[in-house]
N, C-alpha and C. Protein backbone atom coordinates (compact mmCIF):
# COMPACT_ATOMS: atom_id res chain seq x y z
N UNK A 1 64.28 59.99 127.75
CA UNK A 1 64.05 61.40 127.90
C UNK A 1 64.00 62.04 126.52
N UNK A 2 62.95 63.37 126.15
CA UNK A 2 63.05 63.39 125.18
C UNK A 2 64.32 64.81 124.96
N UNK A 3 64.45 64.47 123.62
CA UNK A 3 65.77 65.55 123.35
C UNK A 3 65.24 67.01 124.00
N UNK A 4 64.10 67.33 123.69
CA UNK A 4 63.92 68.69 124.04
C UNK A 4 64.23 68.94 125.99
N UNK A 5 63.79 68.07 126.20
CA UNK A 5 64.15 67.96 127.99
C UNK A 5 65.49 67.67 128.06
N UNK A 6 66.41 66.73 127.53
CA UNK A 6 67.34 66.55 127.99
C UNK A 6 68.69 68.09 127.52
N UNK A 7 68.36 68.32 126.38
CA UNK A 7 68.79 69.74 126.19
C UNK A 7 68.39 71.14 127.12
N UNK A 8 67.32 70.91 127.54
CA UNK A 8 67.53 72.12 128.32
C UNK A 8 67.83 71.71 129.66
N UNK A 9 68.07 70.09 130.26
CA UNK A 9 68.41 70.06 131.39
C UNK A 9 70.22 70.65 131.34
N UNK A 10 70.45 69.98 130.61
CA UNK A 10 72.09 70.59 129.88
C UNK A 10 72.59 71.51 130.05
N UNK A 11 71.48 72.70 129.56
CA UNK A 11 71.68 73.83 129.04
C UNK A 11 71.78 74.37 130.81
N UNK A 12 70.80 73.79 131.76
CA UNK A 12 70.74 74.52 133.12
C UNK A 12 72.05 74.12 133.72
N UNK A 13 72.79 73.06 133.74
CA UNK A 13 73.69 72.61 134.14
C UNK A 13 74.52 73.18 133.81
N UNK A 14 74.76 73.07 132.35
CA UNK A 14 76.23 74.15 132.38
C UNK A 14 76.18 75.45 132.83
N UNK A 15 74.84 76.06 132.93
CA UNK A 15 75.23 77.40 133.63
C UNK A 15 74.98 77.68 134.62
N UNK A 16 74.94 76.75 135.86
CA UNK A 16 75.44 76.21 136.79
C UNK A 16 76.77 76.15 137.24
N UNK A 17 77.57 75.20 135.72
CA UNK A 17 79.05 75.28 136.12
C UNK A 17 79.28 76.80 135.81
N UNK A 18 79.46 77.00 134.84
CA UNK A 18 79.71 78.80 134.51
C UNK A 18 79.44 79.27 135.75
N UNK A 19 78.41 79.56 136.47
CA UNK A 19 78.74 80.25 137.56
C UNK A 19 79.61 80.41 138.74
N UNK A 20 78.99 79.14 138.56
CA UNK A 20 80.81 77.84 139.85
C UNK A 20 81.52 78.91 139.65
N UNK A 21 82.19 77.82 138.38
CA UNK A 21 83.40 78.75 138.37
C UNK A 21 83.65 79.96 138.29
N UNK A 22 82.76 80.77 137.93
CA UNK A 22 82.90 82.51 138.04
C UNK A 22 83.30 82.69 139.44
N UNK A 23 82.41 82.14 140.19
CA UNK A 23 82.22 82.29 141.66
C UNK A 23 83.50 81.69 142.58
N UNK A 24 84.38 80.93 141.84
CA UNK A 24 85.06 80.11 142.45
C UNK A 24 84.83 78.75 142.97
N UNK A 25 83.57 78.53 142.72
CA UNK A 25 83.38 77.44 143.57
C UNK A 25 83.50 76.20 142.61
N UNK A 26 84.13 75.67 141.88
CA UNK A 26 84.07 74.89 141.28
C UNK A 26 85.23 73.98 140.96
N UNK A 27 85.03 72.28 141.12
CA UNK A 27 86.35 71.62 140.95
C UNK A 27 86.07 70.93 139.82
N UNK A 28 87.24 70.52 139.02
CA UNK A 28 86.73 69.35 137.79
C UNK A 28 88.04 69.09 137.79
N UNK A 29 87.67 67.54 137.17
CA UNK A 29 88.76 66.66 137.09
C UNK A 29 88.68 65.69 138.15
N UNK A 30 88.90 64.38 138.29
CA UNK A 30 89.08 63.07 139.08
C UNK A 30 89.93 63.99 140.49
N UNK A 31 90.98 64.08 140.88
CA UNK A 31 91.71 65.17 141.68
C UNK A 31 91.01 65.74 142.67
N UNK A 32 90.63 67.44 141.77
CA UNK A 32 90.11 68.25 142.18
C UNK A 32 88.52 67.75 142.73
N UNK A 33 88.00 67.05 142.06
CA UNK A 33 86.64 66.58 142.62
C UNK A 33 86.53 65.90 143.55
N UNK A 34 87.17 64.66 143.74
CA UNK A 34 87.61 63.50 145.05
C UNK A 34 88.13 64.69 145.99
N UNK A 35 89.14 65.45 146.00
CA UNK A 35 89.82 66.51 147.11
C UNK A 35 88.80 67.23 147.20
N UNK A 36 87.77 67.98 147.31
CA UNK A 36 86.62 68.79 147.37
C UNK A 36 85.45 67.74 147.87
N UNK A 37 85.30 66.86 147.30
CA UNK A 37 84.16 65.84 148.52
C UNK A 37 84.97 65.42 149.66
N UNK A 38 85.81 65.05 149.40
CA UNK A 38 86.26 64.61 151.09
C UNK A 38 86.19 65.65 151.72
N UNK A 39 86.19 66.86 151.59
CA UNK A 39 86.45 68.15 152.58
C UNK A 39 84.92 68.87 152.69
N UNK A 40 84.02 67.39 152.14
CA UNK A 40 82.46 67.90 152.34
C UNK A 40 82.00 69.61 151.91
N UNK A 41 82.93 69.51 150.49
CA UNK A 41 82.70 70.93 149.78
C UNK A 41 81.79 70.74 148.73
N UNK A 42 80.09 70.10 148.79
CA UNK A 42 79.28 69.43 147.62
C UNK A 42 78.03 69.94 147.49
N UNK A 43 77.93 70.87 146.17
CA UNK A 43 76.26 70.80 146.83
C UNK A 43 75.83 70.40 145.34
N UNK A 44 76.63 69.71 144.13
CA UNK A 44 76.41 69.09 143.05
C UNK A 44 77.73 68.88 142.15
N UNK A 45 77.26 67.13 142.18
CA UNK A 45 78.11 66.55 141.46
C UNK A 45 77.70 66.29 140.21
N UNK A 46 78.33 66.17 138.27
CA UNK A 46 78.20 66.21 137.40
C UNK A 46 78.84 65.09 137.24
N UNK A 47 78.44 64.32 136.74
CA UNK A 47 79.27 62.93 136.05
C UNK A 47 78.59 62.75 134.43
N UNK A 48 79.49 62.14 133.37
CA UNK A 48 79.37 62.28 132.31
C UNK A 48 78.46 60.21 132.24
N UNK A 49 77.72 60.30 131.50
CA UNK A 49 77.14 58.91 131.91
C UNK A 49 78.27 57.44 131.48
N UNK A 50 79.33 58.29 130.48
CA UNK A 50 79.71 56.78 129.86
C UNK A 50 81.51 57.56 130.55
N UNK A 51 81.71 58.27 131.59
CA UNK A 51 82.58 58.71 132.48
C UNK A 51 84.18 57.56 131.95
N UNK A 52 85.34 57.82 131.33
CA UNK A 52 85.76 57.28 130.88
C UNK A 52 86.97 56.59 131.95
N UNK A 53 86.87 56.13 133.16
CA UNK A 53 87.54 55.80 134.17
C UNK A 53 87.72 54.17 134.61
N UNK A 54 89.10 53.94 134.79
CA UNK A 54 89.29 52.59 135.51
C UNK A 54 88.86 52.10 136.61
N UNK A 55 88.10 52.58 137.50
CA UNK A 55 87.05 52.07 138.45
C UNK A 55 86.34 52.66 138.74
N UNK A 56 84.73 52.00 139.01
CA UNK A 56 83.96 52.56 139.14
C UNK A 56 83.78 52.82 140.61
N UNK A 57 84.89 52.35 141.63
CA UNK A 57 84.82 51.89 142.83
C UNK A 57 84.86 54.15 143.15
N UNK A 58 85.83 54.11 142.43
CA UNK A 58 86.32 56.18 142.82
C UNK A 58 85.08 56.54 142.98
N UNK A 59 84.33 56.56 141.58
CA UNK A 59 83.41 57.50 141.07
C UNK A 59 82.10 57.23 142.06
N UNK A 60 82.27 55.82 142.85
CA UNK A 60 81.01 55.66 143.53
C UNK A 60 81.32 55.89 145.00
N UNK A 61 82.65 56.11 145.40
CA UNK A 61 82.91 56.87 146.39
C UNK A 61 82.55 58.06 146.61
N UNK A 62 83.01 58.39 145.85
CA UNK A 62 82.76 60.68 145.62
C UNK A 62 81.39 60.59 145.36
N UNK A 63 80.50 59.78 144.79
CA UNK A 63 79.22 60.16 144.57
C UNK A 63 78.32 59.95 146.23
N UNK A 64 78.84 58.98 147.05
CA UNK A 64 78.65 58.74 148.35
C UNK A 64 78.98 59.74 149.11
N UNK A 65 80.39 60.49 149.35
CA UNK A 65 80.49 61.84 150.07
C UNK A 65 79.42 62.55 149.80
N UNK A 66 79.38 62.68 148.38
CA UNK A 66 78.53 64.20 147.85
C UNK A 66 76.51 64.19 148.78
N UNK A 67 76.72 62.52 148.99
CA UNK A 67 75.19 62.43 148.80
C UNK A 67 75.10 62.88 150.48
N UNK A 68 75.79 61.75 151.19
CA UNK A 68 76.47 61.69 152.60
C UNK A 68 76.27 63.44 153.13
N UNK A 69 77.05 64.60 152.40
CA UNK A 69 76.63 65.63 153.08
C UNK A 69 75.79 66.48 152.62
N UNK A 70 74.49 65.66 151.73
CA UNK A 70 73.40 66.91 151.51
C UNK A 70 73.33 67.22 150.32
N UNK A 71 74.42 67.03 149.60
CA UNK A 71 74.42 67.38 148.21
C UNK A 71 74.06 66.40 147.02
N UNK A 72 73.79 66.98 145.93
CA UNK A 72 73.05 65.70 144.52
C UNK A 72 74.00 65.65 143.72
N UNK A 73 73.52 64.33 142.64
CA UNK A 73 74.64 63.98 142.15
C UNK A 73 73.31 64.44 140.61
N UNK A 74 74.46 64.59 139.56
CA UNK A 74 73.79 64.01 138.23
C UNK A 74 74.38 63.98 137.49
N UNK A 75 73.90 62.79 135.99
CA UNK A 75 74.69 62.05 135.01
C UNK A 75 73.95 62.96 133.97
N UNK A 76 75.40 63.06 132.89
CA UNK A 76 74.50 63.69 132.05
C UNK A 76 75.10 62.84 131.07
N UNK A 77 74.64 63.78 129.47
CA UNK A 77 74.92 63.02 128.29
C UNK A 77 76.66 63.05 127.72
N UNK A 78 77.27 62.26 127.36
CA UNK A 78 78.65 61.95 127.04
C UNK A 78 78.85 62.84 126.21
N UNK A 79 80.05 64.34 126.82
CA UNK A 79 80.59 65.25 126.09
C UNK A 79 80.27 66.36 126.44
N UNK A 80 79.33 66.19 127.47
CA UNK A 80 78.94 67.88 127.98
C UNK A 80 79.88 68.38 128.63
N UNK A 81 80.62 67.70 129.69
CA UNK A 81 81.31 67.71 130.38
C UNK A 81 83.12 67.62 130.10
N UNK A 82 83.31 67.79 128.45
CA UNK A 82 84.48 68.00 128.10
C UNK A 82 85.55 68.57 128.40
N UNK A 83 85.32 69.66 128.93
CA UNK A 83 85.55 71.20 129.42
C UNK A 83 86.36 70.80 130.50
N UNK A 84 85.71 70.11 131.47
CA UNK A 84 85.57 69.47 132.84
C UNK A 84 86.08 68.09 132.83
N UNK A 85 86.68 67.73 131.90
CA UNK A 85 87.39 66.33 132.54
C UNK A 85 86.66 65.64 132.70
N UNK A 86 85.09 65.62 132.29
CA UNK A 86 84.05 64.39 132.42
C UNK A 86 83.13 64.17 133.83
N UNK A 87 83.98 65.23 134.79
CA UNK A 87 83.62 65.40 135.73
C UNK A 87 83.57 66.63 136.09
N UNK A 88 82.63 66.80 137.50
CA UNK A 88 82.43 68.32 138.03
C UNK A 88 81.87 68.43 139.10
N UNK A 89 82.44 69.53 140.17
CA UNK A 89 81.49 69.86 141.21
C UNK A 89 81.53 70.69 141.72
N UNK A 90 80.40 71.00 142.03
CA UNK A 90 79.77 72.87 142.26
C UNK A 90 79.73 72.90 143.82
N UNK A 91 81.07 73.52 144.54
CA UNK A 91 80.55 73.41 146.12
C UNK A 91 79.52 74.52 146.48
């Protein structure tokens, strides 16, 4: 992807989350994100691509809820998601 695309996909995403969370709707962190897909609260999941976690078994669970009720998932570039625990999701 070239930088200019992958920067402004970025740029839409985080203000995405910004709104979330303005709005309330927003979980981050391993926790808060797994507790919010199981309760089929998904309408986008954020994962960081190099996601710094001891199994990938979690992360491909919660990405299965999210998909399971309708909602998308996407990986972005390592560090966007700092803020957020590497993770994120916008119910």
């Amino acid at each position: 992807m070239k930088p200019e695309i992958a920067n402004s996909k970025n740029d839409r995403l985080l203000h995405q989350l910004d709104n979330a969370r303005k709005a309330g709707k927003l979980s981050s962190g391993m926790k808060e994100v797994w507790n919010a897909a199981t309760h089929r609260r998904a309408t986008l999941l954020l994962v960081e691509e190099d996601y710094p976690f001891n199994s990938r078994e979690v992360i491909e669970d919660i990405m299965e809820k999210v998909l399971k009720t309708g909602g998308d998932v996407e990986f972005v570039a390592p560090g966007i998601l700092l803020h957020y625990q590497h993770i994120a999701l916008i119910e």
